[in-house]
Structure formats: structure tokens, C-alpha cells
N, C-alpha and C. Protein backbone atom coordinates (compact mmCIF):
# COMPACT_ATOMS: atom_id res chain seq x y z
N UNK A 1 8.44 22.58 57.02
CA UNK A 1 7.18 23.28 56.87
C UNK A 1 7.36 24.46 55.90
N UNK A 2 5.91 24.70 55.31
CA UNK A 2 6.38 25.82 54.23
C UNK A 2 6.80 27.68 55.25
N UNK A 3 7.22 28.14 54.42
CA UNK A 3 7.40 29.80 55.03
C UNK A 3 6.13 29.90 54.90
N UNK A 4 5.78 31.29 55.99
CA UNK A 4 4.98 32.30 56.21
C UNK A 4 4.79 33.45 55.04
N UNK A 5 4.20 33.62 54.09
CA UNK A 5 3.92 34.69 53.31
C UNK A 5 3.45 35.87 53.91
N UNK A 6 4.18 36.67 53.18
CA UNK A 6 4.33 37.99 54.23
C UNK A 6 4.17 39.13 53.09
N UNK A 7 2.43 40.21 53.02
CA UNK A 7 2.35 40.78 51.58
C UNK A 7 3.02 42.05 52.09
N UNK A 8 2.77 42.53 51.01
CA UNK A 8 3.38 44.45 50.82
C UNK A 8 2.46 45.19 50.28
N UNK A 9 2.28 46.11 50.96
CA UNK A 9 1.70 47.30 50.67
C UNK A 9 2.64 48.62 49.89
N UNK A 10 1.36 48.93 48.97
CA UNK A 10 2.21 49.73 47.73
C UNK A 10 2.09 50.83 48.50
N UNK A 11 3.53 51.42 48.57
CA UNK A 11 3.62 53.13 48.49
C UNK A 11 2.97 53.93 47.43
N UNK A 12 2.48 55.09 48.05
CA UNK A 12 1.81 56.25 47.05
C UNK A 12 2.33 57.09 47.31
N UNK A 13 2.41 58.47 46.10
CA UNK A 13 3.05 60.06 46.46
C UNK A 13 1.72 60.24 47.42
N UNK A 14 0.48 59.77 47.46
CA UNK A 14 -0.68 60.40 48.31
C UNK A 14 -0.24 60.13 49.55
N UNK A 15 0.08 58.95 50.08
CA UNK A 15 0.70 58.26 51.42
C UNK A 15 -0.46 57.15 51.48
N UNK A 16 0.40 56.57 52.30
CA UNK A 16 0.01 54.74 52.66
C UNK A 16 0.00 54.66 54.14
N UNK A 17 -0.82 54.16 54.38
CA UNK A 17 -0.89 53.89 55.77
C UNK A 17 0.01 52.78 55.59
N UNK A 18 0.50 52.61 56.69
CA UNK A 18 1.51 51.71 57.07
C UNK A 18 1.02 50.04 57.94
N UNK A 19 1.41 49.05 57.04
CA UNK A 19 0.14 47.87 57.28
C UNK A 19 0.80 47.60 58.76
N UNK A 20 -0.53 46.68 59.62
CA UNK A 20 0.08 45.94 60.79
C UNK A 20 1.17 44.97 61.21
N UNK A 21 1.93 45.41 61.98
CA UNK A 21 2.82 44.90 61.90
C UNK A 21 3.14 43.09 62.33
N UNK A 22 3.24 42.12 61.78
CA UNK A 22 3.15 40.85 62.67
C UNK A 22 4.53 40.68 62.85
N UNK A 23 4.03 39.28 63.66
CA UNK A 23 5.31 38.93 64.41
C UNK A 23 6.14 38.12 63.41
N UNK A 24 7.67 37.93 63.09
CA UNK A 24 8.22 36.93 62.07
C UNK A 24 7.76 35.37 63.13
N UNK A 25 8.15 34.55 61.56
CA UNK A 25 7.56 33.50 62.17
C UNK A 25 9.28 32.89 62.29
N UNK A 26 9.33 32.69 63.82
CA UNK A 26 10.56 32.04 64.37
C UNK A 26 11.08 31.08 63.57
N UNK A 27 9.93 29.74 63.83
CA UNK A 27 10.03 28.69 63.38
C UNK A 27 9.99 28.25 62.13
N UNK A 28 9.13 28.80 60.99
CA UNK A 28 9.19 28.40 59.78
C UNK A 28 9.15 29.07 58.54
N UNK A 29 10.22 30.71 59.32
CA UNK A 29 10.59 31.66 58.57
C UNK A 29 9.81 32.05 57.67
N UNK A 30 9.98 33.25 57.21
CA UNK A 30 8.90 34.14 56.03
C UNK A 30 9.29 34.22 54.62
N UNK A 31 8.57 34.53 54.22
CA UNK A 31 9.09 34.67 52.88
C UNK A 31 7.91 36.17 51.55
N UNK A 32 8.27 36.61 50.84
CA UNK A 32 7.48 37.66 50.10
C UNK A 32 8.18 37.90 48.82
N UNK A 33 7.30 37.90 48.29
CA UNK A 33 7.19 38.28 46.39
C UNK A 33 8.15 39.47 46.56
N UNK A 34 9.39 39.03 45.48
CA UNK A 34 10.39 40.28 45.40
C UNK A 34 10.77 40.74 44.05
N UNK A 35 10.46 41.82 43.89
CA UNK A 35 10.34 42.76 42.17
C UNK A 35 11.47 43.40 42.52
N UNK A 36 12.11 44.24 43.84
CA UNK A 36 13.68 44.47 43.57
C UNK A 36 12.73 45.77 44.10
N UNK A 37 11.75 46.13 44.38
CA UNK A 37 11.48 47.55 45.11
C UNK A 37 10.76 47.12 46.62
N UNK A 38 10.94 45.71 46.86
CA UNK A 38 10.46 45.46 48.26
C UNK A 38 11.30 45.92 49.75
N UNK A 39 10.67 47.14 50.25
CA UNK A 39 11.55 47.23 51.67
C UNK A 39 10.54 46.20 53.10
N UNK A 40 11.73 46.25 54.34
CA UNK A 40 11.25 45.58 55.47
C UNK A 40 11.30 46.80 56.46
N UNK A 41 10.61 46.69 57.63
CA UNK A 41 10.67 47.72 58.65
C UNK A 41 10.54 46.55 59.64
N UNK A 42 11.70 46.26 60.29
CA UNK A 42 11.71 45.29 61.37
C UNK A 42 11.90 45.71 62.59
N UNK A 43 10.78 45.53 63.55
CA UNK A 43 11.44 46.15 65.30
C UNK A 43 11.55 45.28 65.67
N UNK A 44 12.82 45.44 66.59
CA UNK A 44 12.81 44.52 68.06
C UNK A 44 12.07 44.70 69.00
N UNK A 45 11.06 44.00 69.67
CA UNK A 45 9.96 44.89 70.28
C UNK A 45 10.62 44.34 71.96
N UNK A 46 11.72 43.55 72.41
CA UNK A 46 12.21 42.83 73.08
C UNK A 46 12.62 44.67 74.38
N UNK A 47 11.95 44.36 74.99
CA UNK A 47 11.84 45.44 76.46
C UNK A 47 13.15 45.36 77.02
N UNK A 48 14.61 44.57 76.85
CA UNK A 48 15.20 44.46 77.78
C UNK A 48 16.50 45.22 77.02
N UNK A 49 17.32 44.32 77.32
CA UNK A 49 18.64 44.47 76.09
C UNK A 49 18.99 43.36 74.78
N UNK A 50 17.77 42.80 74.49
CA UNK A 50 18.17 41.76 73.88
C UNK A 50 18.23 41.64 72.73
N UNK A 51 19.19 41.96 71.85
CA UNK A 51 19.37 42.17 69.92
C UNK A 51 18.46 40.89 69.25
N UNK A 52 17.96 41.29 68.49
CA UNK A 52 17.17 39.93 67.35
C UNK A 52 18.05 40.01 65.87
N UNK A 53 17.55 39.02 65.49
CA UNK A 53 18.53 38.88 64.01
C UNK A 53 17.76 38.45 63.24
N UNK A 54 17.71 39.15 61.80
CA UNK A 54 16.95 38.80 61.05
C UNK A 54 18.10 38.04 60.13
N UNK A 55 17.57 37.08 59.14
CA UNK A 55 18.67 36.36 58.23
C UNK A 55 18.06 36.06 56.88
N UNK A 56 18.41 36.88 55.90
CA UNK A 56 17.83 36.78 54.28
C UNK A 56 19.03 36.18 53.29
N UNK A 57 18.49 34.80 53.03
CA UNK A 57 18.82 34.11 51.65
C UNK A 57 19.16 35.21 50.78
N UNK A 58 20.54 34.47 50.12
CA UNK A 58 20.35 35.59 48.79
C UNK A 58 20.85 33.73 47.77
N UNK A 59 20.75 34.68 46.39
CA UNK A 59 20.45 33.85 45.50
C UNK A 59 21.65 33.41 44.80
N UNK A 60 22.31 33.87 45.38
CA UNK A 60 24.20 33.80 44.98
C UNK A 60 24.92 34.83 45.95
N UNK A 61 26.67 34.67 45.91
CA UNK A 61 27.22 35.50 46.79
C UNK A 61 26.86 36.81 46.88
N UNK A 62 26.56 37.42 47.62
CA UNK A 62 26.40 38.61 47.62
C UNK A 62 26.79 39.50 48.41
N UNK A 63 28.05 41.00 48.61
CA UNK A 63 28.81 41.54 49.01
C UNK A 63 29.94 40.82 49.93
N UNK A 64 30.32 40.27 49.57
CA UNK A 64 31.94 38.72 49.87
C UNK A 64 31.33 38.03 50.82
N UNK A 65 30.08 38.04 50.70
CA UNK A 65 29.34 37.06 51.35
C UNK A 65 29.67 35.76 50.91
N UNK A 66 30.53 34.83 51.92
CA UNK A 66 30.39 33.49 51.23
C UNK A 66 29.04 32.28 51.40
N UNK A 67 28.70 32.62 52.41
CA UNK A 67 27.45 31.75 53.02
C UNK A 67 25.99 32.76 52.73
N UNK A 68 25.89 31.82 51.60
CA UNK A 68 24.57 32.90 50.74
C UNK A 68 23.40 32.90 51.63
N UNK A 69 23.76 34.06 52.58
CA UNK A 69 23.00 34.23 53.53
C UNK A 69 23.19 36.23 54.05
N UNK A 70 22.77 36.86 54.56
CA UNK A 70 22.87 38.44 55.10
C UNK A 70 21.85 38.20 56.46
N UNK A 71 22.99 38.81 57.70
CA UNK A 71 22.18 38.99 58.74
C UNK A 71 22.45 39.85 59.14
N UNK A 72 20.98 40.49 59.95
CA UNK A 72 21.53 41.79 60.18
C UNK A 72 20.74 42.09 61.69
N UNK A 73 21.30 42.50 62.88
CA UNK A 73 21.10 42.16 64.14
C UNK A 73 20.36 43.78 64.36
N UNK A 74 19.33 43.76 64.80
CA UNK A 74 18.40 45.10 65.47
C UNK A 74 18.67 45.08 67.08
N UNK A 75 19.49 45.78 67.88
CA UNK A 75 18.87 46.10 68.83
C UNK A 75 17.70 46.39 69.42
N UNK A 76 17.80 45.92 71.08
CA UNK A 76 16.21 46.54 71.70
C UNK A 76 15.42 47.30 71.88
N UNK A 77 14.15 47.64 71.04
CA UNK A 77 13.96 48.46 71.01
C UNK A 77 13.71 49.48 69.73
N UNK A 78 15.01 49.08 68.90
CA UNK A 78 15.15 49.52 67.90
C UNK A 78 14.22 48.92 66.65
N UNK A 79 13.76 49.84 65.48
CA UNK A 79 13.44 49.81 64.56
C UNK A 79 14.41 49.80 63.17
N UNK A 80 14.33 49.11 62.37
CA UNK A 80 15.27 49.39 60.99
C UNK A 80 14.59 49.45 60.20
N UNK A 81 14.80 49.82 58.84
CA UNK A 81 14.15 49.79 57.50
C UNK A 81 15.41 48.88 56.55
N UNK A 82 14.89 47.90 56.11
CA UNK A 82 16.25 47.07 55.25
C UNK A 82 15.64 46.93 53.96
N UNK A 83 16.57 47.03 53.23
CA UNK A 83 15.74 46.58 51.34
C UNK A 83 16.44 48.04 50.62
N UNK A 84 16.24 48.04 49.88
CA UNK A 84 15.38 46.89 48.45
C UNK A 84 16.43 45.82 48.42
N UNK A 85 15.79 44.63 47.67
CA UNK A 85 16.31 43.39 47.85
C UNK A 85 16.45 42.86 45.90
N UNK A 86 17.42 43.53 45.10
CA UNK A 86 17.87 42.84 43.78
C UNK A 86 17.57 41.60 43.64
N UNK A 87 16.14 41.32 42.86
CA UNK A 87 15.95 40.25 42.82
C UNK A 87 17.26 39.00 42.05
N UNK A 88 18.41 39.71 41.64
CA UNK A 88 19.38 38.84 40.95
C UNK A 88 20.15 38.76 41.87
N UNK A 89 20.32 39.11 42.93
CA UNK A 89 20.85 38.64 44.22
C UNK A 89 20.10 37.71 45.52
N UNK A 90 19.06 38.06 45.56
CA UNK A 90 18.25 37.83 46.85
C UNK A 90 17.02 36.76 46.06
N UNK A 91 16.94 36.89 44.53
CA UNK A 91 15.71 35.67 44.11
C UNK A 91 14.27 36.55 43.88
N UNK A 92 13.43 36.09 43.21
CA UNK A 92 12.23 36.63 43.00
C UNK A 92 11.10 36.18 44.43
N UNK A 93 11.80 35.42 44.73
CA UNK A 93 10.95 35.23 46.53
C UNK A 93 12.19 35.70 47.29
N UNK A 94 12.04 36.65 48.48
CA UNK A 94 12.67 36.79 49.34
C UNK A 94 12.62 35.95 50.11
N UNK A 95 13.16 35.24 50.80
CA UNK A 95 13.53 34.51 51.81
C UNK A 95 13.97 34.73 53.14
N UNK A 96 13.81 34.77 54.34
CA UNK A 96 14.19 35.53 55.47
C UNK A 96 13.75 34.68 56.55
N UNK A 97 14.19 35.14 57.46
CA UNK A 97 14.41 33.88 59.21
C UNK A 97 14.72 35.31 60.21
N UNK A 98 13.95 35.22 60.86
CA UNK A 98 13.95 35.78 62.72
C UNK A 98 14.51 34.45 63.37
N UNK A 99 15.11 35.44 64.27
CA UNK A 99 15.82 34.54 65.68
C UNK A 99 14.80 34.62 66.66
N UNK A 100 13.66 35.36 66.52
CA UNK A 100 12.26 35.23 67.90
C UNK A 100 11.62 35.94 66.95
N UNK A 101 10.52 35.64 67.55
CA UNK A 101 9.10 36.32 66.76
C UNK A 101 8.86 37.94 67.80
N UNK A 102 9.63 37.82 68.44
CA UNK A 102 9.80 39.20 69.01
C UNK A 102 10.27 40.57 68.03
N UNK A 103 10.59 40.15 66.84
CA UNK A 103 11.15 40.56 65.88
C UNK A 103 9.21 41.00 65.30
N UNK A 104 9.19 42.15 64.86
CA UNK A 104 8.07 42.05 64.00
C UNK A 104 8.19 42.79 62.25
N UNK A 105 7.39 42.61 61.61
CA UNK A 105 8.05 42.89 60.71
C UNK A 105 6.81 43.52 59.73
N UNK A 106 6.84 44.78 59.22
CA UNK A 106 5.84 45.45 57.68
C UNK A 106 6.58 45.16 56.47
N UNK A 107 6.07 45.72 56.27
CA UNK A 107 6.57 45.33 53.89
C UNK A 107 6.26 46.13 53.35
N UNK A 108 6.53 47.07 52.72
CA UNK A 108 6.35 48.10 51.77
C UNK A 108 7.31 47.81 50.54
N UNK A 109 6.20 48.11 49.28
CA UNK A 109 6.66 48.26 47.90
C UNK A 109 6.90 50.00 47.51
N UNK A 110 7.92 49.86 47.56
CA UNK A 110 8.07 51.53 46.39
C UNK A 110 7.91 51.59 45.32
């Protein structure tokens, strides 16, 4: 099945409201237009102790990465900010996979 398109909202020096957050799509992973100034703000919204993992394609090895792949595990609870994403590493589409849709995820362009 195709990915989930997932847009971004442009940062301003005025300020940006910060778009709604959805859920990643478990099953048939996300994906968003990448210029190399795209960040993610991913929570685990999971109430217990339970870590989620997000997992972004890259477009060749990237940091002795052999499995052109980067995952990066959020605790419960927790919020991260991940990016910018070099489009000569990661591709002009980002590519990305949640382990649960408990995972939710915004997009901001700088």
C-alpha cells in the first residue's frame, strides 16, 4: 500500500502555530517532501512504560549505518524533535515507519 503523506508547516520569525498532531500510520508508514530543512516532533503518547520506534530510510549509508535505515526509540511519554533530514542522505521524500500509531507525529519546515 502507498505511505501516508504527512505535510509541514512553515516556521516564521512571527511564530507558527504548531499543526495537529496525527497518529503515524503503523501499517503503511509515512512519508513527506524533504528540502533538507524538514524537522519531526514525535510523542509517545503510550501511558505506561512502553518505548515506540520510529524508523527513517535513508538514501545511502548513513553514519556506519549499514542497513540504510535510522531508528530512533522515544520513551513513554516522552516527546522528541528529530531532523533536519539531508536530502543526499535521507532522499527528497522522507521515508519513515512507527512501531504503533501510538507514536504521533507534527512536521515543521525551518
Amino acid at each position: 500500500m502507498a505511505r501516508t503523506n504527512v505535510t509541514a508547516t512553515q516556521a516564521t520569525r512571527a511564530g507558527t502555530t504548531l499543526p495537529a498532531a496525527a497518529a503515524g500510520d503503523a501499517t503503511n508508514g509515512n512519508q513527506i517532501a524533504n528540502d533538507g530543512r524538514v524537522v519531526l516532533i514525535a510523542k509517545n503518547t503510550n501511558g505506561t512504560s512502553t518505548a515506540r520506534t520510529i524508523t527513517f530510510q535513508t538514501a545511502r549509508s548513513v553514519d556506519g549505518l549499514t542497513n540504510p535505515t535510522r531508528q530512533e526509540s522515544i520513551p513513554a511519554g516522552e516527546t522528541q524533535v528529530i531532523g533536519p533530514f539531508p536530502p543526499t542522505d535521507y532522499g527528497t521524500v522522507l521515508a519513515f515507519d512507527v512501531s504503533h500509531a501510538e507514536l504521533t507525529i507534527q512536521a515543521i519546515r525551518v
